[in-house]
Structures are given as structure tokens and as C-alpha cells.
Protein backbone atom coordinates (compact mmCIF):
# COMPACT_ATOMS: atom_id res chain seq x y z
CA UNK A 1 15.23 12.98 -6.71
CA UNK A 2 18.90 12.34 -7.88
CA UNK A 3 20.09 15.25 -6.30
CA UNK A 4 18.76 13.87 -2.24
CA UNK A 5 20.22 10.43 -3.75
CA UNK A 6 23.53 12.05 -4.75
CA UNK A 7 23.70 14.15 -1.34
CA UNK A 8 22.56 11.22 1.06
CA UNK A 9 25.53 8.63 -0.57
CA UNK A 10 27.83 11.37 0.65
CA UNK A 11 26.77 10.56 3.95
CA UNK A 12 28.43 7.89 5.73
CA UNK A 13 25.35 6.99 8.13
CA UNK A 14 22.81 7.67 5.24
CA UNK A 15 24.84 5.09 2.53
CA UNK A 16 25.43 2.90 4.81
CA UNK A 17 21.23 2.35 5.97
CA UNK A 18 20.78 3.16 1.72
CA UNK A 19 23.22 -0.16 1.33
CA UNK A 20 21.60 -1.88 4.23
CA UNK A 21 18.15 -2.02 2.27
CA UNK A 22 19.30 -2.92 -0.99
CA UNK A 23 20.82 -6.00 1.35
CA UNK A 24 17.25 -6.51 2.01
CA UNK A 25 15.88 -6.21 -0.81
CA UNK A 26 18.42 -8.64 -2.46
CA UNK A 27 17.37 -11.36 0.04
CA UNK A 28 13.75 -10.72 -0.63
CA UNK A 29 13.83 -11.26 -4.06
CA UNK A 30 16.08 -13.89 -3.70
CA UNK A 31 13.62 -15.94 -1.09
CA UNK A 32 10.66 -15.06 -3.41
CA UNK A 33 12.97 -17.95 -6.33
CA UNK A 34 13.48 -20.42 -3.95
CA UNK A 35 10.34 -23.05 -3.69
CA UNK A 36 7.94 -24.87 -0.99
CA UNK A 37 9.61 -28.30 -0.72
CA UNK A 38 7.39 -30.99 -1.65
CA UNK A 39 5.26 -29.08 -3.73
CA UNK A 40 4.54 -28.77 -7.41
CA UNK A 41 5.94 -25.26 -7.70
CA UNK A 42 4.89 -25.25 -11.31
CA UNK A 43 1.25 -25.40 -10.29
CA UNK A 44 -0.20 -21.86 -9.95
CA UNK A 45 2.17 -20.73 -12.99
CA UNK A 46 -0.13 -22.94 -14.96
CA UNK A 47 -3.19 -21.85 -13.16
CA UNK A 48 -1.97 -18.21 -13.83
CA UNK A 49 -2.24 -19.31 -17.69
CA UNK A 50 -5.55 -21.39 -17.47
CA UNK A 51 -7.66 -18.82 -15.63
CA UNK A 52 -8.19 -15.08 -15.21
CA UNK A 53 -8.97 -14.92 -11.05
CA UNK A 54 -8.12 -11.67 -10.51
CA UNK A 55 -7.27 -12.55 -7.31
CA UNK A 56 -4.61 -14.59 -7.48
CA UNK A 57 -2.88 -11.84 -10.17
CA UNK A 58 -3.62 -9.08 -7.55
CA UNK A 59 -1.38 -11.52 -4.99
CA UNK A 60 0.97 -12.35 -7.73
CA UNK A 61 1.63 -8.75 -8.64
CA UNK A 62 2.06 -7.90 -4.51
CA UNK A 63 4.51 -10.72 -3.84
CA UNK A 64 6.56 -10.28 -7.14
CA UNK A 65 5.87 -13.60 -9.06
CA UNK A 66 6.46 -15.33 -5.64
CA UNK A 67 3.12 -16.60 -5.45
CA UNK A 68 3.56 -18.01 -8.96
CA UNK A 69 6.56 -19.79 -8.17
CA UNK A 70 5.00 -20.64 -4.85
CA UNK A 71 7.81 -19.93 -3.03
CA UNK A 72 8.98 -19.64 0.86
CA UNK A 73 7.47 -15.91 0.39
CA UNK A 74 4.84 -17.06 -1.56
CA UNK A 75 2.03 -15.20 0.84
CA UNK A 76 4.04 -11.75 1.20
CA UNK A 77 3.27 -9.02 3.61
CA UNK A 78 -0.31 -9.74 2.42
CA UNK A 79 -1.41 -11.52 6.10
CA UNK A 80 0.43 -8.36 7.54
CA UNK A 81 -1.98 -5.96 5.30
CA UNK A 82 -4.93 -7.93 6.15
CA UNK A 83 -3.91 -8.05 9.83
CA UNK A 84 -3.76 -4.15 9.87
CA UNK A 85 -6.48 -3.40 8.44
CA UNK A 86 -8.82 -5.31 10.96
CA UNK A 87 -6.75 -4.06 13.79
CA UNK A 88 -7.49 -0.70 13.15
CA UNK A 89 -11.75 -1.73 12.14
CA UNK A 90 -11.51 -2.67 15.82
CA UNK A 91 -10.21 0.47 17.29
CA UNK A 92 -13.78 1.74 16.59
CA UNK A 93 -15.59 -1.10 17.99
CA UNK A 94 -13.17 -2.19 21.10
CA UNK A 95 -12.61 0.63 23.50
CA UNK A 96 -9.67 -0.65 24.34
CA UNK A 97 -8.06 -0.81 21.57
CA UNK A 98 -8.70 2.54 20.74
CA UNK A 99 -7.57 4.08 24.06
CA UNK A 100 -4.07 2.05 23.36
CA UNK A 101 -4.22 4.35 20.28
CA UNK A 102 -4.25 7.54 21.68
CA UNK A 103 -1.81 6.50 24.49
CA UNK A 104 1.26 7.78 22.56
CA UNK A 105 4.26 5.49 21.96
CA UNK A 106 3.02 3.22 24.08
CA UNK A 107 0.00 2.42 22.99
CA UNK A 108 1.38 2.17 19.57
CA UNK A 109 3.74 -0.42 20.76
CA UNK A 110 0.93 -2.73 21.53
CA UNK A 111 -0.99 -2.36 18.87
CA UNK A 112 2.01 -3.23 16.84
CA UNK A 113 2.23 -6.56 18.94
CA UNK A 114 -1.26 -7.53 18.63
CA UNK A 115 -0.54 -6.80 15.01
CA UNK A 116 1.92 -9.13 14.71
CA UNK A 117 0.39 -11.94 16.31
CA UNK A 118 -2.67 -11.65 14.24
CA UNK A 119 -0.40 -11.47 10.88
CA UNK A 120 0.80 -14.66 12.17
CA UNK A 121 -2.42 -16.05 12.88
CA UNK A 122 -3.73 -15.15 9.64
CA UNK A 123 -0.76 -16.70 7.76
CA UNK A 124 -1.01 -19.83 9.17
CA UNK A 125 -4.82 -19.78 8.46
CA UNK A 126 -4.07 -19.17 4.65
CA UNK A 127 -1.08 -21.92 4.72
CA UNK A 128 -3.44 -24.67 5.66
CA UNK A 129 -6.57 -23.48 3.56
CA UNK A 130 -4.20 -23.76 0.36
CA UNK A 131 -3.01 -26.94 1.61
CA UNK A 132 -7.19 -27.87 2.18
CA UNK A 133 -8.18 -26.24 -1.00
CA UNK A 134 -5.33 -27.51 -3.28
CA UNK A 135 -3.90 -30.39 -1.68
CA UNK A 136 -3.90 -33.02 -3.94
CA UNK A 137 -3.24 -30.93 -6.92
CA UNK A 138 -0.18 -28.96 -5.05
CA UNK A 139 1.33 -31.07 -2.64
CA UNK A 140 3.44 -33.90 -4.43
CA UNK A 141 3.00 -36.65 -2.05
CA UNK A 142 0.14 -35.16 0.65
CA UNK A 143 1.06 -36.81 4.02
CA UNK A 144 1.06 -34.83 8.09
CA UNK A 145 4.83 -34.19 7.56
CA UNK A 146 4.49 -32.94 4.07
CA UNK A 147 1.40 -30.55 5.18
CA UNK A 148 3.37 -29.46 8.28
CA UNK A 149 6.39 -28.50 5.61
CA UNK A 150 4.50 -26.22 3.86
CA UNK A 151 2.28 -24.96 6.48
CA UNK A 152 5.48 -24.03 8.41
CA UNK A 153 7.37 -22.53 5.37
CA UNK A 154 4.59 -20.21 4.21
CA UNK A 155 3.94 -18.95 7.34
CA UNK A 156 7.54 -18.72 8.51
CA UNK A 157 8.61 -16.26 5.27
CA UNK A 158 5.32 -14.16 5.84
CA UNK A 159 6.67 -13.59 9.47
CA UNK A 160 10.07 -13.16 7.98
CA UNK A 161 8.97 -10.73 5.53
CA UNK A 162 7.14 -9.12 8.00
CA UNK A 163 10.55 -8.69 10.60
CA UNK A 164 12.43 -7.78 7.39
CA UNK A 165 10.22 -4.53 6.93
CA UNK A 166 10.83 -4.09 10.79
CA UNK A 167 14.54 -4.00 10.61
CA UNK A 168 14.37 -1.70 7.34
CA UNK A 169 12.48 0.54 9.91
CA UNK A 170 14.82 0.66 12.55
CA UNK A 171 18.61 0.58 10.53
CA UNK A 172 17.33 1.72 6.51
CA UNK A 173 15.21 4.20 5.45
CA UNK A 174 12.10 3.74 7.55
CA UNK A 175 9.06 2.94 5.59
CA UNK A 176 9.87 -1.20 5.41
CA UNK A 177 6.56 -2.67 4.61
CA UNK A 178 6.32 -0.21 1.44
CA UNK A 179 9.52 -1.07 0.54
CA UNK A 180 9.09 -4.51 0.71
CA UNK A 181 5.66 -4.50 -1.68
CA UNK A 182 7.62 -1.67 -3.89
CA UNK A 183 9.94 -4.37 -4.76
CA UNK A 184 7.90 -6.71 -5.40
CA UNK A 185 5.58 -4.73 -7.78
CA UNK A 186 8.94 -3.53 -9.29
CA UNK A 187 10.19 -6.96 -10.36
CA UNK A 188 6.71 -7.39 -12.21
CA UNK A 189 7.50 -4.42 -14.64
CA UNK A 190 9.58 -6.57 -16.91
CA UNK A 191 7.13 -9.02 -17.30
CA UNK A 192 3.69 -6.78 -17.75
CA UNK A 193 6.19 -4.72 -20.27
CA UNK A 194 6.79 -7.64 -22.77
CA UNK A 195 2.69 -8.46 -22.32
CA UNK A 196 1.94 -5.13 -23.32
CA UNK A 197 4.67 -5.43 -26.37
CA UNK A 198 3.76 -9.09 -27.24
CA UNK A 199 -0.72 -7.87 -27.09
CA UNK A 200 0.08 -4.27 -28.90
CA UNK A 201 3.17 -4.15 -30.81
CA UNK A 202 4.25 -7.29 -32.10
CA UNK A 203 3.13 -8.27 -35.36
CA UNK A 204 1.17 -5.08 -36.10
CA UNK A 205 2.30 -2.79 -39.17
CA UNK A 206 4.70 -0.41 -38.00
CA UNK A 207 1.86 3.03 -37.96
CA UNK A 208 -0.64 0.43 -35.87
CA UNK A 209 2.56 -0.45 -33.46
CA UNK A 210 4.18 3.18 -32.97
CA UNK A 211 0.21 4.12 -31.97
CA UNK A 212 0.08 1.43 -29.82
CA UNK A 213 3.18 1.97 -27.83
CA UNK A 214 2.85 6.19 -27.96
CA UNK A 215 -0.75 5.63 -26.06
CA UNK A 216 0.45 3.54 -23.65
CA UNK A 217 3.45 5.12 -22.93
CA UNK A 218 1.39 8.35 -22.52
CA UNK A 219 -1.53 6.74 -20.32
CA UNK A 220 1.88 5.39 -17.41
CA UNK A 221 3.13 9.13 -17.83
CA UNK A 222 -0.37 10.24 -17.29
CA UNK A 223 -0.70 8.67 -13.93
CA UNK A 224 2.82 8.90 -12.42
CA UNK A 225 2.23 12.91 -13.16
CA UNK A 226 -1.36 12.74 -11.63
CA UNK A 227 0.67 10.62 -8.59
CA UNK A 228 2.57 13.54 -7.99
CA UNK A 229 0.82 16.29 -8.53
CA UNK A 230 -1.52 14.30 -5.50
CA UNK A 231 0.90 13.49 -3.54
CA UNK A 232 2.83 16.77 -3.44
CA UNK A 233 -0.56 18.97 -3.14
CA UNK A 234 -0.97 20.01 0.48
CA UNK A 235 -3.92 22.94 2.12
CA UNK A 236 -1.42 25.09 4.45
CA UNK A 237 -3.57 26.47 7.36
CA UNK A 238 -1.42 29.55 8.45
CA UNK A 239 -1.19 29.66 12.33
CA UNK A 240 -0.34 32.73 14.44
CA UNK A 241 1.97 32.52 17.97
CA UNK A 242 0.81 34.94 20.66
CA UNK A 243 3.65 37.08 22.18
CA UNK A 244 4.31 36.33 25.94
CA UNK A 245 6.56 37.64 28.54
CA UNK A 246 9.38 35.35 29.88
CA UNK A 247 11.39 37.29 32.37
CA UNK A 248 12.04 40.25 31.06
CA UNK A 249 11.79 38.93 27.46
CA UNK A 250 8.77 39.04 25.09
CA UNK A 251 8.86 35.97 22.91
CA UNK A 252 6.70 34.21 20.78
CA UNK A 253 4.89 36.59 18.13
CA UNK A 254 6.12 34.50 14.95
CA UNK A 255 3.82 32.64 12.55
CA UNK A 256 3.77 29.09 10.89
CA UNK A 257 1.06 26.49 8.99
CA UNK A 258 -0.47 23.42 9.48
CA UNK A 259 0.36 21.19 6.02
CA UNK A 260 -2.53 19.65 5.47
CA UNK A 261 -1.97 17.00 2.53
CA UNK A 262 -4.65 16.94 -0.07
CA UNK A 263 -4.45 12.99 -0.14
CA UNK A 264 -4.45 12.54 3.63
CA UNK A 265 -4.67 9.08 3.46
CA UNK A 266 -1.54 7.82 0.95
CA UNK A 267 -1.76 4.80 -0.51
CA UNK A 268 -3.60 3.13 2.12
CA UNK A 269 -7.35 3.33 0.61
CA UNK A 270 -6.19 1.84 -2.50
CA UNK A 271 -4.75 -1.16 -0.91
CA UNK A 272 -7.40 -1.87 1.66
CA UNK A 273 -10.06 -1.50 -0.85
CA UNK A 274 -8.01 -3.37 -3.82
CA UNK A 275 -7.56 -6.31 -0.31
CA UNK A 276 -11.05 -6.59 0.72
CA UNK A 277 -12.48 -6.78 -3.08
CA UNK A 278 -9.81 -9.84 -3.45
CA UNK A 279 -10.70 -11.63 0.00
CA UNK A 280 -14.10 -13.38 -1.47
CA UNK A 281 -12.45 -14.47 -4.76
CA UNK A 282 -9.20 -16.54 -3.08
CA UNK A 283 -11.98 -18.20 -0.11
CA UNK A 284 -14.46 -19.49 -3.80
CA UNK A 285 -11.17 -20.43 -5.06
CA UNK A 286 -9.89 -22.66 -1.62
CA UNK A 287 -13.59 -24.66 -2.55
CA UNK A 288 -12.61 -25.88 -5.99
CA UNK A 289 -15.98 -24.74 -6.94
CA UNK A 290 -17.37 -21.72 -9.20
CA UNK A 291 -20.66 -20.33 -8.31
CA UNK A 292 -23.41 -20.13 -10.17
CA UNK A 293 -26.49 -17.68 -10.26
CA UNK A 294 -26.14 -14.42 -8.62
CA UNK A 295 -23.43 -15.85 -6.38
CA UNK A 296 -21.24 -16.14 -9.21
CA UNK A 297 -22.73 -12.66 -10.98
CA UNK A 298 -21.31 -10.91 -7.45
CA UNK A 299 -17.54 -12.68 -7.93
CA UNK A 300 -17.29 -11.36 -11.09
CA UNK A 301 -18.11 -7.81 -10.06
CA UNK A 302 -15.61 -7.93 -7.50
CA UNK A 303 -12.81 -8.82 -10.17
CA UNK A 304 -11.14 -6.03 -11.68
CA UNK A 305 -10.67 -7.67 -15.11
CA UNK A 306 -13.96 -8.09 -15.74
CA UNK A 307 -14.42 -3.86 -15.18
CA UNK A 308 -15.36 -2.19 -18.33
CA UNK A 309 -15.00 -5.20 -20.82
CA UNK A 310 -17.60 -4.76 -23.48
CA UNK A 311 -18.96 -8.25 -22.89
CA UNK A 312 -19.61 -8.00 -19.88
CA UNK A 313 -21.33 -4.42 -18.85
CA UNK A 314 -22.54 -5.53 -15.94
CA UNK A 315 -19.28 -6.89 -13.99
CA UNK A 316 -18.57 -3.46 -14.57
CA UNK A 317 -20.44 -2.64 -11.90
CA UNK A 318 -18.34 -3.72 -9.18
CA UNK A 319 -16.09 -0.62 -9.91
CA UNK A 320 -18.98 1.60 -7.44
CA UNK A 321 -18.37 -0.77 -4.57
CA UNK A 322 -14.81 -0.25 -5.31
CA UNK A 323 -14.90 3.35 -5.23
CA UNK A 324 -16.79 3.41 -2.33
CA UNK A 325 -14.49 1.22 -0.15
CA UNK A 326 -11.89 3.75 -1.24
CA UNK A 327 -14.26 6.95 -0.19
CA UNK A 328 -14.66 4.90 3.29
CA UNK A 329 -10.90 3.72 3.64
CA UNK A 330 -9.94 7.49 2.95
CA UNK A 331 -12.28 8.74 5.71
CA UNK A 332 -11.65 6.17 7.93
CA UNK A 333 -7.76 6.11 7.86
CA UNK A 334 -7.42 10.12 8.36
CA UNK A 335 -9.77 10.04 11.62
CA UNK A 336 -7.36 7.72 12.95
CA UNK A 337 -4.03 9.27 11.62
CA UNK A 338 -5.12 13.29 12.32
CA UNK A 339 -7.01 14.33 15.32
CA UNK A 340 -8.44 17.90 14.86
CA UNK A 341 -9.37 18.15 18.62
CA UNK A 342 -5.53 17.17 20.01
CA UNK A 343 -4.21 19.94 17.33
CA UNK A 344 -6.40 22.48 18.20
CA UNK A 345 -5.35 21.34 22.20
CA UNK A 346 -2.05 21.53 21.53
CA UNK A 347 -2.06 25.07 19.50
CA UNK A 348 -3.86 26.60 22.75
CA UNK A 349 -1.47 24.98 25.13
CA UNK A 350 1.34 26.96 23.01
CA UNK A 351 -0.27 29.70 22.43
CA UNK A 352 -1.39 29.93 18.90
CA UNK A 353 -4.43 30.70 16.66
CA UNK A 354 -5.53 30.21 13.24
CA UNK A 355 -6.13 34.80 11.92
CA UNK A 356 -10.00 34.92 12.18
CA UNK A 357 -10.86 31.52 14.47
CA UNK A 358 -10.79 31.40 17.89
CA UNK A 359 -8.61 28.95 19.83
CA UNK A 360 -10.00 25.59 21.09
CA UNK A 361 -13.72 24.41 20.16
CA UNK A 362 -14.22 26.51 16.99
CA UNK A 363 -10.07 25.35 15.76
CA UNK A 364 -11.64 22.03 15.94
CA UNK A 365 -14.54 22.50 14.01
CA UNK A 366 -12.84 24.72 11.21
CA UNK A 367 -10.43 22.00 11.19
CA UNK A 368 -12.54 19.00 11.04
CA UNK A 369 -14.96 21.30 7.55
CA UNK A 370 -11.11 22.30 6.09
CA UNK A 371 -10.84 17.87 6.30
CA UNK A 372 -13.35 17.07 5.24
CA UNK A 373 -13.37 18.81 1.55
CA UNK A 374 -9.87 17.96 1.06
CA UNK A 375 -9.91 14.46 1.77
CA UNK A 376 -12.94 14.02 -0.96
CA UNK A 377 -10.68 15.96 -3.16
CA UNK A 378 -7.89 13.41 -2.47
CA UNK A 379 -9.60 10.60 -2.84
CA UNK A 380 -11.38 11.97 -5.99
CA UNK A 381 -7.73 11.91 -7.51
CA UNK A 382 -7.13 8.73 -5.89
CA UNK A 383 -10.04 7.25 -8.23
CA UNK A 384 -9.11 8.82 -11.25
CA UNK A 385 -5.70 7.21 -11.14
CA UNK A 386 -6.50 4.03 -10.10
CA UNK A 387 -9.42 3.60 -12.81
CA UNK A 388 -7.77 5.06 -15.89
CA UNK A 389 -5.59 1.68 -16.47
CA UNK A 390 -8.67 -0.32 -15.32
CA UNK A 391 -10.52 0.99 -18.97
CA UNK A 392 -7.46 0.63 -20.69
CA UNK A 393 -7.49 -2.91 -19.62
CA UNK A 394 -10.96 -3.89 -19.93
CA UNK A 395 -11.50 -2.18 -23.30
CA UNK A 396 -8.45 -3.63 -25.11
CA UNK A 397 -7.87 -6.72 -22.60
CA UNK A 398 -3.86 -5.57 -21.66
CA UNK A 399 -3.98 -8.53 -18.85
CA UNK A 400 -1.55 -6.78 -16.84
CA UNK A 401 -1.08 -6.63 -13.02
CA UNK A 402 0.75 -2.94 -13.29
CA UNK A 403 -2.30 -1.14 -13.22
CA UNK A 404 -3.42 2.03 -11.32
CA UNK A 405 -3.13 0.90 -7.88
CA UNK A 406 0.16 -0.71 -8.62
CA UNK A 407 1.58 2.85 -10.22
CA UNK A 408 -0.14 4.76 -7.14
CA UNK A 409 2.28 2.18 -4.56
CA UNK A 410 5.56 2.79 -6.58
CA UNK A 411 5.33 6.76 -7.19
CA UNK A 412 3.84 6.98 -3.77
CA UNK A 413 6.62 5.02 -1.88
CA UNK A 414 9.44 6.70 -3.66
CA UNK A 415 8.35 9.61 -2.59
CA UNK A 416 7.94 9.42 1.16
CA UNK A 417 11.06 7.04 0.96
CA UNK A 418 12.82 10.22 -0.59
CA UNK A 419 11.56 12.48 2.15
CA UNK A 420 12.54 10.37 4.57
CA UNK A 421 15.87 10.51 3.20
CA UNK A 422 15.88 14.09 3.50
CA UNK A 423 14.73 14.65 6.64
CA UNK A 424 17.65 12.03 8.20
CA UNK A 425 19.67 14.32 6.70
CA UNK A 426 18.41 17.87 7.94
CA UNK A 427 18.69 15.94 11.15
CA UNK A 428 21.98 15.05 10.65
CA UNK A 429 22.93 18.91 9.76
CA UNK A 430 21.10 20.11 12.50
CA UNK A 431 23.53 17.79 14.98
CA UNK A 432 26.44 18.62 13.34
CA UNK A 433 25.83 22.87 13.93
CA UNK A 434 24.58 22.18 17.44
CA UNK A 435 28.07 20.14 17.87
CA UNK A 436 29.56 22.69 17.08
């Protein structure tokens, strides 16, 4: 990792798109200190404290103590996750949306769009159920112009946030949304580190404290190496080229592989499902009112602090529908990111053939069996490593927001930021020798 950091700064176009996103990032974390005018930006902080909605920390943690502040950024890229993931629900149920999906750049272009608008949409939606749900308790003075001001601020720095990521994409680094929510998660390490100190260390005898801080220490180093083992584990399908004659030249005849990565589907899963699980508990919250009976039995289960707390065994049972919105997100987000029939196409167009499988039809199916076992394997790992800090939590109440799915986002980004790095640059060498 230092080494592609060292090698890219001596690259004039590389530092200057590295120095371009810390620019960004700067602002970002800047925007996320400065508050709503008119409102009581000291009002969520102290719901923070009073309650334990998991919810709300889950936000928190994504828009790095913006939310708590509520700030300008206060709502994050958050309308822009939600916004994506129903896009790409309706490519399966709107035809036309999924033929603008497999209409190449194109297509891709206008989904983006409709993306946007719907981020925006969704923003403003959120701005004025806050301002419904918490008016009077929020809003210092609640009047039309005061509304409007907040209405038009939240919504405004979600767009921003969401153009920010944009321009990362086009003159940093690519990858901007993930670097905008790695940030944010980042500047939340300080702050779940002195929990963690303040719950485990201080004040214990000095044995009871050096346990405390060797187990957790060795639980984060357990997942970041699980994170990388999953993210750098890939199936290579080897693929023979056919020799043909070209003139008087036979060419072709060499062999390659199809890198098929054991977690297909990245990070994307874990948000979706850790999004959707969050959804119900901020739309009880906008009411003012907790429910009771098995309607507030089912809020619990979908709150991640509640897993695996020995008081409450069977909140714990909201951890199965989150490992099953995982499974589906994995599934789901590979058939629409890697098409078996279009690869198995395009090796016949060019001529090549997995040893033992013949080209076309029976590619696709061989293909399509190979997927199938290693995305459960993926998303097995996926699981593991989001759930381990979940028990830690639950059994011995840590109260942080750097859990599992927070680590997962971090190591995750890093790395395909770091490839990304390294493949501007193998591009860059590659121009240079054909220049010359």
C-alpha cells in the first residue's frame, strides 16, 4: 500500500488528482461543522445521549457526526444510497429500465440521471419529514421561511455531496461516493476509540484493562485480515484463444482467465441491507411515537443494538432477516454487475474457450454454477465479518457505531481506491512506451 502511494506522488497527474481529493475531503468535513440556521443544532446530540435508535447512530456513523451536529450535510450521500438501491429494484420490474442497462454507456448515463433526480427527490422528502416530525423541538422559531431554510439547506448539501463524489470521479481517484462515506466513517474512529477506552479500560485494575484492550484490539485485526483475505480472493477461470489465419499469419493461440472475485458483490450487500433494516426505525421516529405490542417487538429486531444482548434474546432475532437481505443483495447485485451470457458471447466472437466446455450455451451455464457457489462463499465471509463486532457489542454493550459493516466500508474502499491508483498508473506507463 505505501509503496503504490510512494510511486503514484511521483507522478505529476496522479498527485495532483491524490491532492485534488484530499481538497474534497477537507471541504466535506468542513461542511459536515457548520450548522442548519435556525435550528437547535444541539438537539440530536442530546437525543444521541437520551436514546439508543440504532438508526439514527447508523446515520450518524455514515455522515461523520454531521447528523449530530445537524449540519448543512447533515443527510449525507444517504438519499443517494437509498436512491440507488430502488433504481436498480426497478430494473427487474420496468423493462425499460433494464434495457437502458444493457445499452452500454449510454444507458448508464441515464440511469445515472434518473438517479440523481430521485436522490434529490428523496432528500427533500426526508428534509421536510424532520421538519414534520421534529419541528417544534428542532426548529428555533418554526415559521414558512424558517421551514423553507432548512428544507433547502439539507437538501442542497445532500445534492452537493452527491456532485462532490461526481467530480472525485471524473478529476481524483474514481470511486467518489466511497470516498465520501470512507471519510465520514473515518472521522468517527476517534470518538468510538475513547468509548471503547472510557467502557473497558478506564478505571479497571491494570490485568482487567490490558485484557480488555488486547481483545479488542485483536477482534479490529481479526476483521480487517478477514476484509482482505475476502476481498483479495478471486476463482480464475483459465480461457484458451483459438489460432486463426490473418494473411499469411497464424495468430491467436495464447491463453488467459476470467478473475472471478470470491465477494462479487463488494461492499454493496452490507450497505443495502444495513439501509433497508434502518428505513422503518427513522419513519417510527418522524411520528414521535413508540409502538407497542408486536409492532414495537418487530422495531427492536430490526435494531442492531438490541442483537445478541442477553436481555433481550429475542431482538436477536432480527440478525436472520439481516443475513438474508445480505444473501439477496449479494445475488441480486452480481446478476446486474456480471452477465454470464454477454461473456460467454463475447469469448465466441474472439475466439476463445474455457479447456473442457464448449463455446456459447454450455460457457454460460458453467459460468452461471462457477457464480453461483462463489458468491454464497462471499457472502458467507461477508456475514462473518459483519456479525463478529455485532456479539462483541451486544454481549458487553461497546455502544459503538465502528462495527463490522463500518470496518468492511473502510478496508474495502482502500483497497479498490488503491487499485485504482495503480491501474492510472499502468495506463500512464503504457502511454508513455507507446509515445515513444
Amino acid at each position: 500500500m505505501f509503496k503504490t502511494l510512494r510511486d503514484a506522488f511521483q507522478v505529476k497527474e496522479i498527485r495532483r488528482r491524490v491532492f485534488y481529493v484530499v481538497f474534497i475531503l477537507v471541504i466535506i468535513r468542513l461542511g459536515s461543522q457548520i450548522p442548519v440556521p435556525g435550528v437547535d443544532s444541539t438537539f440530536f446530540a442530546n437525543y444521541f445521549a437520551n436514546n439508543s435508535n440504532d438508526a439514527y447512530s447508523f446515520l450518524n456513523a455514515f455522515t461523520g457526526g454531521g447528523f449530530s451536529n445537524f449540519s448543512i450535510l447533515a443527510l449525507s450521500i444517504t438519499p443517494y444510497i437509498t436512491s440507488s438501491i430502488i433504481v436498480q429494484l426497478l430494473t427487474i420490474a420496468i423493462p425499460q429500465l433494464e434495457e437502458l442497462q444493457k445499452d452500454g454507456q449510454d444507458g448508464r448515463d441515464k440511469l445515472t440521471r434518473i438517479t440523481r433526480i430521485l436522490t434529490v427527490a428523496l432528500a427533500l422528502m426526508e428534509s421536510v419529514a424532520m421538519c414534520i416530525g421534529f419541528g417544534n423541538q428542532l426548529i428555533l422559531e418554526v415559521n414558512a421561511i424558517n421551514v423553507i431554510v432548512v428544507v433547502a439547506c439539507l437538501t442542497g448539501g445532500s445534492a452537493f455531496l452527491m456532485w462532490l463524489g461526481e467530480q472525485i470521479n471524473e478529476k481524483g481517484v474514481g470511486n467518489g461516493i466511497s470516498i465520501v462515506l470512507l471519510i465520514n466513517i473515518l472521522s468517527r474512529i476517534p470518538v468510538d476509540m475513547i468509548t471503547l477506552y472510557e467502557n473497558f479500560v478506564a478505571g479497571k485494575t491494570i490485568a482487567k484493562a490490558a485484557l480488555a484492550a488486547v481483545i479488542i484490539i485483536a477482534i479490529i485485526i481479526v476483521v480487517i485480515i478477514l476484509t482482505l483475505i475476502l476481498n483479495g480472493a478471486e476463482r480464475r477461470i483459465p480461457v484458451q484463444y483459438s489460432q486463426k489465419m490473418v494473411g499469411r499469419r497464424l495468430v491467436g493461440g495464447n491463453s488467459s482467465h476470467i478473475p472471478l472475485k470470491v465477494n462479487t458483490g463488494g461492499v454493496i450487500p452490507i450497505i443495502f441491507a444495513s439501509s433497508i433494516m434502518s428505513f422503518p426505525q427513522i419513519i417510527v421516529s418522524f411520528t414521535g411515537k413508540n409502538p407497542s405490542g408486536w409492532g414495537g417487538k418487530i422495531i427492536s429486531m430490526l435494531s442492531s443494538g438490541n442483537w445478541f444482548d442477553p436481555n433481550d434474546w429475542f431482538s436477536t432475532l432480527g440478525i436472520i432477516v439481516y443475513i438474508v437481505l445480505v444473501i439477496f443483495f449479494a445475488y441480486f447485485y452480481t446478476s446486474i454487475t456480471f452477465n454470464p451470457m454477454e461473456v460467454a458471447d463475447n469469448m465466441k466472437k474472439s475466439g476463445g474457450f474455457i479447456p473442457g466446455i464448449r463455446p456459447g450455451k454450455p460457457t454460460e451455464e458453467y459460468l452461471n454454477s462457477i457464480l453461483k457457489y462463489i458468491i454464497f462463499i462471499g457472502v458467507v465471509g461477508l456475514i462473518i465479518i459483519a456479525v463478529i463486532p455485532y456479539i462483541f457489542n451486544g454481549l458487553f454493550n461497546a455502544n459503538v457505531s465502528f462495527g463490522g459493516t463500518s470496518l468492511i466500508i473502510v478496508v474495502s474502499v482502500i483497497l479498490e481506491t488503491l487499485k485504482q491508483i495503480e491501474s492510472m498508473m499502468l495506463v500512464r506507463n503504457y502511454k508513455g512506451f507507446l509515445n515513444s
